[in-house]
Protein backbone atom coordinates (compact mmCIF):
# COMPACT_ATOMS: atom_id res chain seq x y z
CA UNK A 1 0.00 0.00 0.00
CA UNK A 2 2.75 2.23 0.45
CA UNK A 3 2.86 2.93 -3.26
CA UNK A 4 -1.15 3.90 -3.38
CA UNK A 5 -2.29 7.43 -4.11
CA UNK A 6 -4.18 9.31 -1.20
CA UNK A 7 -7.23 10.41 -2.31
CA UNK A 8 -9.55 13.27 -0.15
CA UNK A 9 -13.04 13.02 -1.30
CA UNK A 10 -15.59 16.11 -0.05
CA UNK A 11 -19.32 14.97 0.41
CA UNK A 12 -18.37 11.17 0.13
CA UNK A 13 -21.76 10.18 1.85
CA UNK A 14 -24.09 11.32 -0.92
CA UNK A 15 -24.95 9.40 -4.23
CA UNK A 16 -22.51 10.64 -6.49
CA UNK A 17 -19.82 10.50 -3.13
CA UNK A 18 -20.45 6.96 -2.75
CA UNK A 19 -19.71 5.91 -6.36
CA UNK A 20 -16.32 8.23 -5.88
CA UNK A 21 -15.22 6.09 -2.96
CA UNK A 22 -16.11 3.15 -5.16
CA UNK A 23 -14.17 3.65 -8.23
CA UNK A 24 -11.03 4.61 -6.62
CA UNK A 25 -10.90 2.46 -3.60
CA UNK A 26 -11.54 -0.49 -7.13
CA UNK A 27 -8.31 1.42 -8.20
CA UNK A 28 -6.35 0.44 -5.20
CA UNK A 29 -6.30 3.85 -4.08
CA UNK A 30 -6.72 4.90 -0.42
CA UNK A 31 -9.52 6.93 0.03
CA UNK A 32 -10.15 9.30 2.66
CA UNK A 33 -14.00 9.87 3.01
CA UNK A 34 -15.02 13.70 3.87
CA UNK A 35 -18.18 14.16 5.79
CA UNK A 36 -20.21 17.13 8.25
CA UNK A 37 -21.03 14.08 10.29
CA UNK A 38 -18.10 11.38 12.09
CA UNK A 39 -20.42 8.54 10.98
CA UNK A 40 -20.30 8.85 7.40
CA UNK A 41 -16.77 9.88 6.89
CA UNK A 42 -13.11 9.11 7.91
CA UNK A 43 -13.05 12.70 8.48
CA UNK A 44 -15.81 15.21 9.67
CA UNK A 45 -16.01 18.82 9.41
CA UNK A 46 -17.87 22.13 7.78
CA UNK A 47 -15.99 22.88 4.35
CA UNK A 48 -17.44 26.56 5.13
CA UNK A 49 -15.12 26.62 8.41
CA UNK A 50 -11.86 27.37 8.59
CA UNK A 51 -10.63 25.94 11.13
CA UNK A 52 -12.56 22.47 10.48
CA UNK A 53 -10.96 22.46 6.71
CA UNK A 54 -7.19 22.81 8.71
CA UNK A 55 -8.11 19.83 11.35
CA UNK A 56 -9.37 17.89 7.67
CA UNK A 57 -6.18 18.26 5.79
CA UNK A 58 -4.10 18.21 9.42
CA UNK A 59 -5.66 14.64 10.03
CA UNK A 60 -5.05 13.39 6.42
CA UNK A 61 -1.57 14.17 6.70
CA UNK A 62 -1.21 13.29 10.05
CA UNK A 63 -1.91 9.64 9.09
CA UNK A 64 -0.83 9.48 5.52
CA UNK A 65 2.01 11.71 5.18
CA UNK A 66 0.49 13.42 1.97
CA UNK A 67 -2.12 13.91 -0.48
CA UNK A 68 -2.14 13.02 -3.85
CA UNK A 69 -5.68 13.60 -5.56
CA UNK A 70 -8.16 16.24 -4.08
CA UNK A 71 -11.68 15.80 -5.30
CA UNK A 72 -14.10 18.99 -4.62
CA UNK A 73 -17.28 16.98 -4.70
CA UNK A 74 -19.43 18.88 -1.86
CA UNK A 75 -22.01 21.44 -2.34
CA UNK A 76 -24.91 22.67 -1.46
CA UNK A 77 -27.36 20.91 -4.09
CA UNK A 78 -30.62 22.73 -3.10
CA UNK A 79 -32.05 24.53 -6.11
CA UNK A 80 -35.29 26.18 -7.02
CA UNK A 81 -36.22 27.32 -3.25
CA UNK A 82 -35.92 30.95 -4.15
CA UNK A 83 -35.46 33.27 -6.69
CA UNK A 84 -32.30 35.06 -8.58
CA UNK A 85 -32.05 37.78 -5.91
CA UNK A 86 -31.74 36.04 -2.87
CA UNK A 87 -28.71 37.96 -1.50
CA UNK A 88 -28.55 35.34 1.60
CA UNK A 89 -29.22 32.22 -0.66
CA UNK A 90 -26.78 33.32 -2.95
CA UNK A 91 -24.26 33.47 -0.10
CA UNK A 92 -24.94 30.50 1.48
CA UNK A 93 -24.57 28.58 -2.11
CA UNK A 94 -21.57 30.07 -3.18
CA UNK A 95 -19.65 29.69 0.61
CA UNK A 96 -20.94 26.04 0.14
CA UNK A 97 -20.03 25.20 -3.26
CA UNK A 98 -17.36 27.42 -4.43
CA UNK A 99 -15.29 28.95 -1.04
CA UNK A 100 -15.34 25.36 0.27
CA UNK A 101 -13.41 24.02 -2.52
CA UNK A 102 -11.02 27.00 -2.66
CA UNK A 103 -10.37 26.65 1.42
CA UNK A 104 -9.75 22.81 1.32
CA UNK A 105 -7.58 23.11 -1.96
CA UNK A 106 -5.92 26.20 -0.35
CA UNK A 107 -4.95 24.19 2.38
CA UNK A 108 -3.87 20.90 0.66
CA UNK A 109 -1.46 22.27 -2.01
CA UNK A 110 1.41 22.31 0.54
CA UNK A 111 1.14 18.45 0.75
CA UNK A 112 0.63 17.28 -2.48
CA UNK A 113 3.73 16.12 -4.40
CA UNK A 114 4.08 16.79 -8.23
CA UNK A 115 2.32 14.62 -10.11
CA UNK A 116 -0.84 14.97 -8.07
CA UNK A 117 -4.24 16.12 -8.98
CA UNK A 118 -7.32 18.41 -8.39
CA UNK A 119 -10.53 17.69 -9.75
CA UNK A 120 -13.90 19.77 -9.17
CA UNK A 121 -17.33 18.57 -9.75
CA UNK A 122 -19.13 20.97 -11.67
CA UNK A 123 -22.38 21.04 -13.65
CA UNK A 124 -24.06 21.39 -16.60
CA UNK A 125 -25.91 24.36 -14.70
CA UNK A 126 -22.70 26.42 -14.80
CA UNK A 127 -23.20 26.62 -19.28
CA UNK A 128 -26.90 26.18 -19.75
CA UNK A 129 -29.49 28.40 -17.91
CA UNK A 130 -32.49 26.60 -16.12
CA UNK A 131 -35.10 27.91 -13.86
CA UNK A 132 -34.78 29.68 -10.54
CA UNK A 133 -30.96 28.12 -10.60
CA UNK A 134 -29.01 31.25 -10.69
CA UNK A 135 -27.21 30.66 -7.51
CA UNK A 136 -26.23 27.01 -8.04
CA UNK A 137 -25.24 28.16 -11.61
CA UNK A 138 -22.89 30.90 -11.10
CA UNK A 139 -21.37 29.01 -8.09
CA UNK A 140 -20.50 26.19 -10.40
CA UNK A 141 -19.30 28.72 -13.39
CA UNK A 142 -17.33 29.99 -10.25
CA UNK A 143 -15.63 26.36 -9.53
CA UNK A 144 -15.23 25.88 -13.12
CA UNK A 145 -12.89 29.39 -13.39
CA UNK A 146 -11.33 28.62 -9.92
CA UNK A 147 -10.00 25.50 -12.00
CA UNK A 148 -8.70 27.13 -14.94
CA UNK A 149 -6.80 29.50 -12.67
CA UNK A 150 -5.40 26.55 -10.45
CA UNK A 151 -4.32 24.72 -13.91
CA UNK A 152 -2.29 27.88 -14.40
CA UNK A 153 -0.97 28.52 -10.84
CA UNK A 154 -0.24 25.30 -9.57
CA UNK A 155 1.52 23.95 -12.81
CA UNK A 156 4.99 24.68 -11.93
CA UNK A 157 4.04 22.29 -9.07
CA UNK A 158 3.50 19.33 -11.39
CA UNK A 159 -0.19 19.65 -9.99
CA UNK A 160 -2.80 19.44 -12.37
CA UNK A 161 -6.68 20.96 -11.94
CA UNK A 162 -9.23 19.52 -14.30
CA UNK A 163 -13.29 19.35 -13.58
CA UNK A 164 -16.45 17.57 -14.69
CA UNK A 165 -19.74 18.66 -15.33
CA UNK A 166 -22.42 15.94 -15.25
CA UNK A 167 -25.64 16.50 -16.50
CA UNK A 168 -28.56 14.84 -14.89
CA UNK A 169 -27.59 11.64 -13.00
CA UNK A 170 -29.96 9.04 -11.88
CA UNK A 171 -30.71 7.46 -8.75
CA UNK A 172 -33.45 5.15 -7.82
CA UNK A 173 -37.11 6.41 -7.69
CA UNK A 174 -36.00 9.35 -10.45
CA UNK A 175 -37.68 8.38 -13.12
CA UNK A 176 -40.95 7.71 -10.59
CA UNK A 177 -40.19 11.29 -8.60
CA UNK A 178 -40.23 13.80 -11.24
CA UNK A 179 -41.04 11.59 -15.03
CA UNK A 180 -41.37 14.38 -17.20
CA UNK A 181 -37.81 16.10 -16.26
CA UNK A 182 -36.43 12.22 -16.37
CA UNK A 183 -38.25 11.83 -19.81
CA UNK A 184 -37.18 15.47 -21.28
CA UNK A 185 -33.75 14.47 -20.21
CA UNK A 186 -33.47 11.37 -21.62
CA UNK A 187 -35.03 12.53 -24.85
CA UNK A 188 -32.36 14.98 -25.45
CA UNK A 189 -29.53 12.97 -25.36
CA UNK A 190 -27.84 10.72 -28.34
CA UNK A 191 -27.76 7.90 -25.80
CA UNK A 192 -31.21 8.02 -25.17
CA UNK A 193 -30.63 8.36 -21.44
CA UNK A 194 -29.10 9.71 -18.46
CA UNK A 195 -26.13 9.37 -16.71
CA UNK A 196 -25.25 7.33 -13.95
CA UNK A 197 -22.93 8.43 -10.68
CA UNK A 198 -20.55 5.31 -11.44
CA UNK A 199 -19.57 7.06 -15.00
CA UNK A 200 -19.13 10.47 -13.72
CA UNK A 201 -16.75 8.59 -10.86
CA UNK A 202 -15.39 6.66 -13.31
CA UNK A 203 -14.23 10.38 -15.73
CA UNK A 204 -13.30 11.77 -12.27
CA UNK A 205 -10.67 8.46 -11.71
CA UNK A 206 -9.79 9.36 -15.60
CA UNK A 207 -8.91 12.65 -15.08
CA UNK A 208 -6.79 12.12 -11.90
CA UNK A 209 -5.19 9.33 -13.34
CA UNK A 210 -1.79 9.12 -14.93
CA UNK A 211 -3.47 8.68 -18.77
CA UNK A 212 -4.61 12.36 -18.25
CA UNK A 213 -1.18 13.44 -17.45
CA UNK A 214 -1.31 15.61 -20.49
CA UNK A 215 -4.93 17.06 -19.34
CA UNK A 216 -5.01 20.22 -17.63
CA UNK A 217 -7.52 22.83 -16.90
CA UNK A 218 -10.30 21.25 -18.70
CA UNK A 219 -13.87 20.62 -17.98
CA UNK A 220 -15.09 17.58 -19.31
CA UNK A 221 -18.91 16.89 -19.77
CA UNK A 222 -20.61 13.93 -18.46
CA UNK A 223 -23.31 13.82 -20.06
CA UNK A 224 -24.39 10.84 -22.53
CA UNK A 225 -24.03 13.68 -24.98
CA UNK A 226 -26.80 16.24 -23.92
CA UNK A 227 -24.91 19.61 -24.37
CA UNK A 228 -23.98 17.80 -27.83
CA UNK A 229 -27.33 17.44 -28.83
CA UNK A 230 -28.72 21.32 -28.79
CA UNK A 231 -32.00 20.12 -27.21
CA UNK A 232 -33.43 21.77 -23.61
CA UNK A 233 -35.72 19.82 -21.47
């Protein structure tokens, strides 16, 4: 195990979380799980603190020595509560989904050797307007600048910053919960379908992998070809 990568992985408890700690603990990879709560995480603690995001990365290092792929996976998924012009909505969304990742990234970079990684999970949402999702958009467009810029500045570290942006993913009881968005969806892609949290892991593992070596500052859709297709839902 010595030789295994050390992989931090923000909101590991939720769907898309779980298949994350799946594909690259498959890889032989240890995984560190990050969670608010001690019981569904190796490590617990607010990403919008501080103080919690030092005792994080102090802990991973602590016990690992390093850390070799950082993937910003949390945020705050709620959408469609309120309108564009929520000042404290939009505060709350972009301290969860955009400050978080620059704090815990922020505070990793001193321990990760060249060769190591960065990858942000982005959306869709952050390219294609949809209703009452300005917020959660321009958080993501946020994340998906904040990894352009850390492509540029951490380079001459041999660190590389890449992000996906998955389009709708499924999870049971979606196509039951809400059929016509599922239907629309699946209508407007060349596969005729969704996407599913394994294959978004799975182009997360790609991109922190050593066959991406060459891939930096990029944000790859995952999307069974949706934003190929020209065709809203």
């Amino acid at each position: 195990m010595a030789d295994s990568r050390v992989v931090l992985i923000t909101g590991a408890s939720g769907g898309l979380g779980q298949a994350l700690v799946s594909v690259f603990t498959e890889s032989g990879d240890v995984v560190v799980r990050q969670s608010r709560s001690a019981d569904r995480g190796d490590v617990a603690g607010d990403l919008t603190s501080d103080h919690d995001v030092q005792a994080i990365i102090d802990a991973v290092v602590s016990r690992h020595g390093r850390i070799d792929v950082v993937i910003n996976n949390a945020a705050d998924q709620m959408i469609g509560e309120t309108g564009p012009f929520d000042a404290e909505r939009w505060a709350t969304m972009l301290d969860a989904t955009l400050l978080s990742a620059v704090r815990l990234t922020s505070a990793a970079v001193p321990h990760m050797p060249a060769g190591s990684a960065v990858v942000n999970v982005s959306s869709l949402a952050a390219s294609v307007a949809f209703p009452v999702a300005a917020p959660y958009a321009a958080a993501k467009a946020a994340l998906e600048a904040l990894t352009r810029s850390l492509a540029l500045e951490l380079g001459d570290r041999g660190i590389r910053a890449n992000a996906v942006a998955p389009g709708l993913i499924d999870r049971e009881g979606l196509s039951r919960d809400w059929p016509s968005g599922f239907e629309a969806w699946s209508a407007g892609t060349p596969r005729g379908r969704v996407v599913t949290a394994d294959e978004v892991a799975s182009a997360v593992r790609f991109l922190a992998s050593d066959a991406a070596s060459g891939i930096s500052g990029v944000v790859l859709a995952v999307d069974a070809g949706w934003s190929a297709s020209g065709r809203i839902p």
